[in-house]
N, C-alpha and C. Protein backbone atom coordinates (compact mmCIF):
# COMPACT_ATOMS: atom_id res chain seq x y z
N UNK A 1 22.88 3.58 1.97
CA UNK A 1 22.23 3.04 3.14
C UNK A 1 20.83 2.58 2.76
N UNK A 2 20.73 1.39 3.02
CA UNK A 2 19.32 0.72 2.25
C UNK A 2 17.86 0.59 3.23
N UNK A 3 16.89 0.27 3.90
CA UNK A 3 16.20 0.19 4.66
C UNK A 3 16.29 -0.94 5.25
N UNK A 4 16.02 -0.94 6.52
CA UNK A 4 15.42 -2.34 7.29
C UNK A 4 14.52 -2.74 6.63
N UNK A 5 14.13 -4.00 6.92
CA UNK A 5 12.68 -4.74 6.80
C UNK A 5 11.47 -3.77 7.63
N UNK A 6 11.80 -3.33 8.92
CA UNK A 6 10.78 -2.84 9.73
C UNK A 6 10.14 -1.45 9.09
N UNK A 7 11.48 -0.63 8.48
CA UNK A 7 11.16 0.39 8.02
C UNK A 7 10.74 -0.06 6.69
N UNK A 8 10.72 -0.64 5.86
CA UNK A 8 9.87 -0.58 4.29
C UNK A 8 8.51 -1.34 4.87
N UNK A 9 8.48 -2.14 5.52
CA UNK A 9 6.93 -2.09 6.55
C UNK A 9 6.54 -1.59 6.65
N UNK A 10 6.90 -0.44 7.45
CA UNK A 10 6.30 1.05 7.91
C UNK A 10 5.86 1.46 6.38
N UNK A 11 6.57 1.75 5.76
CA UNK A 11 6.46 2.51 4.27
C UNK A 11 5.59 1.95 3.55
N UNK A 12 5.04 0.77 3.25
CA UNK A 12 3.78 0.06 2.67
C UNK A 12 2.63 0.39 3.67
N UNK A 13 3.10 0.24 4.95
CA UNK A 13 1.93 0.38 5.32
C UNK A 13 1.18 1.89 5.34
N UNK A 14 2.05 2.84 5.57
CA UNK A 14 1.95 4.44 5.13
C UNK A 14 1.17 4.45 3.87
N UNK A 15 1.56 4.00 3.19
CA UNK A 15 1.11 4.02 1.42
C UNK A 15 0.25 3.58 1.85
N UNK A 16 -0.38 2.25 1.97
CA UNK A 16 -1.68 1.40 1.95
C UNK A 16 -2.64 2.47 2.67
N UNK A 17 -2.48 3.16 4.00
CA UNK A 17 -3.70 4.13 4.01
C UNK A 17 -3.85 5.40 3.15
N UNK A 18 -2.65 5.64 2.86
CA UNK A 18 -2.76 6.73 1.97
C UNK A 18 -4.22 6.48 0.22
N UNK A 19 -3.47 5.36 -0.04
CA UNK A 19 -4.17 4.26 -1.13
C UNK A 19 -6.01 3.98 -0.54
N UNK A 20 -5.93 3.48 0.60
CA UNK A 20 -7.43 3.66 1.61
C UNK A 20 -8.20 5.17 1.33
N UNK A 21 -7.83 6.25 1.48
CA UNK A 21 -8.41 7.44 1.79
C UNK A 21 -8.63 7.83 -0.13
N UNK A 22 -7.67 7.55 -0.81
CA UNK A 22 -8.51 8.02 -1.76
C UNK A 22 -9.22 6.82 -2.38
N UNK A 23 -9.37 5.84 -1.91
CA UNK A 23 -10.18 4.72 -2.86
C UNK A 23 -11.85 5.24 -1.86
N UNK A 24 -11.87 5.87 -1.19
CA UNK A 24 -12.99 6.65 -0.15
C UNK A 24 -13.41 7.38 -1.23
N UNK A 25 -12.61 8.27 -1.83
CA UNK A 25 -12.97 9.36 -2.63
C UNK A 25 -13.91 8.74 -4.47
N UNK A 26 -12.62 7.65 -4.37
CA UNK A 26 -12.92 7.22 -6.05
C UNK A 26 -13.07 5.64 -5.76
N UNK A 27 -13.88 4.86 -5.27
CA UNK A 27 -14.43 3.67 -4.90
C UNK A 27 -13.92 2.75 -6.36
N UNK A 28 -14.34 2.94 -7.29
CA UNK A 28 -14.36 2.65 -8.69
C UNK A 28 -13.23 2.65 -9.13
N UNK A 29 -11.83 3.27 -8.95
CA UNK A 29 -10.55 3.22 -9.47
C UNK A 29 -10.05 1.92 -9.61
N UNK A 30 -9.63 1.52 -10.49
CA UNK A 30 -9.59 0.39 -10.89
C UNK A 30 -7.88 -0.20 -11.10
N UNK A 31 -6.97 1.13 -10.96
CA UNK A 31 -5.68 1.53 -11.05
C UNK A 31 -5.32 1.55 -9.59
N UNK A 32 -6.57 2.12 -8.75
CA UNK A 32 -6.02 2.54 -7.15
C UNK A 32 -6.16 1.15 -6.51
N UNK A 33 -7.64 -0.13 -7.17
CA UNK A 33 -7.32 -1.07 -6.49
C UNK A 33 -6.63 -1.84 -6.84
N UNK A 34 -5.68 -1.98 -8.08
CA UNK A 34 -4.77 -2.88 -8.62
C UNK A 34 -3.49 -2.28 -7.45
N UNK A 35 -3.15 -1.48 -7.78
CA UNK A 35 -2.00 -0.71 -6.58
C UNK A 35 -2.25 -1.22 -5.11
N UNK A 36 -3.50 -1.19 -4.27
CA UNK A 36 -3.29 -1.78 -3.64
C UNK A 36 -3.54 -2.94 -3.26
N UNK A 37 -3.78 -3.67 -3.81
CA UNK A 37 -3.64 -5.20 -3.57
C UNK A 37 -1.95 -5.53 -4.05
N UNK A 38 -1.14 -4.82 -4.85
CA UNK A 38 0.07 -5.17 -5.27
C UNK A 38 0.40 -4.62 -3.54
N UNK A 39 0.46 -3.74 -3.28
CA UNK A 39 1.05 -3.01 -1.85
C UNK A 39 0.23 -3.92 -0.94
N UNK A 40 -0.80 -4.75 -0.42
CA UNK A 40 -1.15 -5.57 0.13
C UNK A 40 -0.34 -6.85 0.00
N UNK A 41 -0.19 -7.04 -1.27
CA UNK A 41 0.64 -8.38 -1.23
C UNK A 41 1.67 -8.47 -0.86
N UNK A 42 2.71 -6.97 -0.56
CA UNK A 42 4.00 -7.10 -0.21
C UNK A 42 3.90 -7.18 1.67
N UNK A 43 2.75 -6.90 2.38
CA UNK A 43 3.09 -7.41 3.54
C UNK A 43 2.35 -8.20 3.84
N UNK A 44 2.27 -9.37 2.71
CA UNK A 44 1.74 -10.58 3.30
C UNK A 44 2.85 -11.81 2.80
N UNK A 45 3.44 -11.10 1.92
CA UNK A 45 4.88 -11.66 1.75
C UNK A 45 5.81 -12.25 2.97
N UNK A 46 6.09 -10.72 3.74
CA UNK A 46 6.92 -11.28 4.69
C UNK A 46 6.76 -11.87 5.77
């Protein structure tokens, strides 16, 4: 059973604040902002 579209939405977007709260912590991660701009780009995809 694979996901909806609505639900892997939900799921990037979950991640993306998760990704928010520690780029709070470590501003400078350079791994955390490559990750999310890749996870940004997938809901600007659809």
């Amino acid at each position: 059973m694979g996901m909806t579209n609505k639900q892997f939405q939900a799921f990037v977007r979950l991640t993306l604040v998760q990704i928010d709260k520690a780029l709070e912590i470590s501003p400078d991660n350079k791994e955390l902002i490559e990750l999310r701009n890749i996870y940004q780009s997938m809901l600007e995809d659809e």
